[in-house]
Protein backbone atom coordinates (compact mmCIF):
# COMPACT_ATOMS: atom_id res chain seq x y z
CA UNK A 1 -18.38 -4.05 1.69
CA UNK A 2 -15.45 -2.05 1.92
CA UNK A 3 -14.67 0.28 -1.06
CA UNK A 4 -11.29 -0.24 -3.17
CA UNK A 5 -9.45 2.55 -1.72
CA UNK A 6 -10.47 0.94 1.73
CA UNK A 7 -9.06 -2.55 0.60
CA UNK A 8 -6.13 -1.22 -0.98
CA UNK A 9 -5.54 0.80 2.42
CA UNK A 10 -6.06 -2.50 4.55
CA UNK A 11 -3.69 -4.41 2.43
CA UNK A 12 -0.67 -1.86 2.67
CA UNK A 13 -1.06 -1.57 6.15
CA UNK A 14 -1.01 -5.86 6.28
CA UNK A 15 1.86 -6.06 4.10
CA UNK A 16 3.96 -3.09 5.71
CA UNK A 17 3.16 -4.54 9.61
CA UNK A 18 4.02 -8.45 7.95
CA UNK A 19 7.40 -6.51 6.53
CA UNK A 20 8.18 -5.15 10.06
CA UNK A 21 8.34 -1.53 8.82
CA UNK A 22 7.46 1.71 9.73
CA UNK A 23 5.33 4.19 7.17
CA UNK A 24 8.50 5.84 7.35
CA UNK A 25 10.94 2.95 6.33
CA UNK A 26 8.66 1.65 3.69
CA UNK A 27 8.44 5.90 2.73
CA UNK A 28 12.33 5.42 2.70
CA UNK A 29 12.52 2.44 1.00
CA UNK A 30 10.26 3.63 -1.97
CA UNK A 31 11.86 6.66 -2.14
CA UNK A 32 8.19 8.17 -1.01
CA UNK A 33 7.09 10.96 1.65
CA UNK A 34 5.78 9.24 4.89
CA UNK A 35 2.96 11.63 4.67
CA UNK A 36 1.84 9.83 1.67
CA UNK A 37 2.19 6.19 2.97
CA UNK A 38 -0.15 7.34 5.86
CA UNK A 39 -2.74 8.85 3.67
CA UNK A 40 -2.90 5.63 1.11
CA UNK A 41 -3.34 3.79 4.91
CA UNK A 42 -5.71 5.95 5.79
CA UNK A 43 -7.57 5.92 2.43
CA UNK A 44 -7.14 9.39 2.23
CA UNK A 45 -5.38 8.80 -0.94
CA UNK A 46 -6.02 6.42 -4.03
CA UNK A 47 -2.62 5.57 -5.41
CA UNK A 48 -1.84 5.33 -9.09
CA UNK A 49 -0.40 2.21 -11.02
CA UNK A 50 3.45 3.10 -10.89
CA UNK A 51 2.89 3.78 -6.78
CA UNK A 52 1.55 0.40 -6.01
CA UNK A 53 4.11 -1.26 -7.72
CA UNK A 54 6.93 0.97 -6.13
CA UNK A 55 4.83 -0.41 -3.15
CA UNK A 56 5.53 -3.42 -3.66
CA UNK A 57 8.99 -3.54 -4.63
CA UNK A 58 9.73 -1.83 -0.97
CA UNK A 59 7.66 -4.16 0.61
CA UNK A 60 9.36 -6.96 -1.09
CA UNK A 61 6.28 -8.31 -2.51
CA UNK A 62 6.85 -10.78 -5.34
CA UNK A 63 3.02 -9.80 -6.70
CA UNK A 64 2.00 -6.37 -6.83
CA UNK A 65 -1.07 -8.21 -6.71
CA UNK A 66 -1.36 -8.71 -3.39
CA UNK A 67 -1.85 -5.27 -2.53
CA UNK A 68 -5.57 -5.20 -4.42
CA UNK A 69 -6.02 -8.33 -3.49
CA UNK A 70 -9.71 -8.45 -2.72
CA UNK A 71 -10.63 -5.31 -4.53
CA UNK A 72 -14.07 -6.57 -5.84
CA UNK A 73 -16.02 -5.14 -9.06
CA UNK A 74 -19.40 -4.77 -8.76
């Protein structure tokens, strides 16, 4: 079972490859450093609350849910 920070990673890199944009125009886009799209894909990173939902906005998401979408609690 892959951890939340895993899922979380798997999703952004899902949603940004379905958007048809680079770490660095999703980076642009959310007014973020590349560096730190490419650690949260890496799950080098976890991000906090206001950065998923920035995510999501540049990703054109209408659901910041659907980037910890099957985040499980155990």
């Amino acid at each position: 079972m892959a951890t939340a920070r895993e899922q979380f990673a798997e999703n952004l890199r899902q949603e940004r490859d379905r958007a048809g944009l680079s770490q660095e125009a999703l980076a642009d886009a959310c007014d973020l450093h590349r560096t730190e799209i490419s650690l949260l894909e890496r799950s080098k990173r976890s991000p906090r609350l206001e950065t998923i939902v920035t995510l999501a906005q540049g990703l054109g998401l209408s659901d910041a849910c659907e980037l910890v979408r099957g985040i499980r609690i155990s």
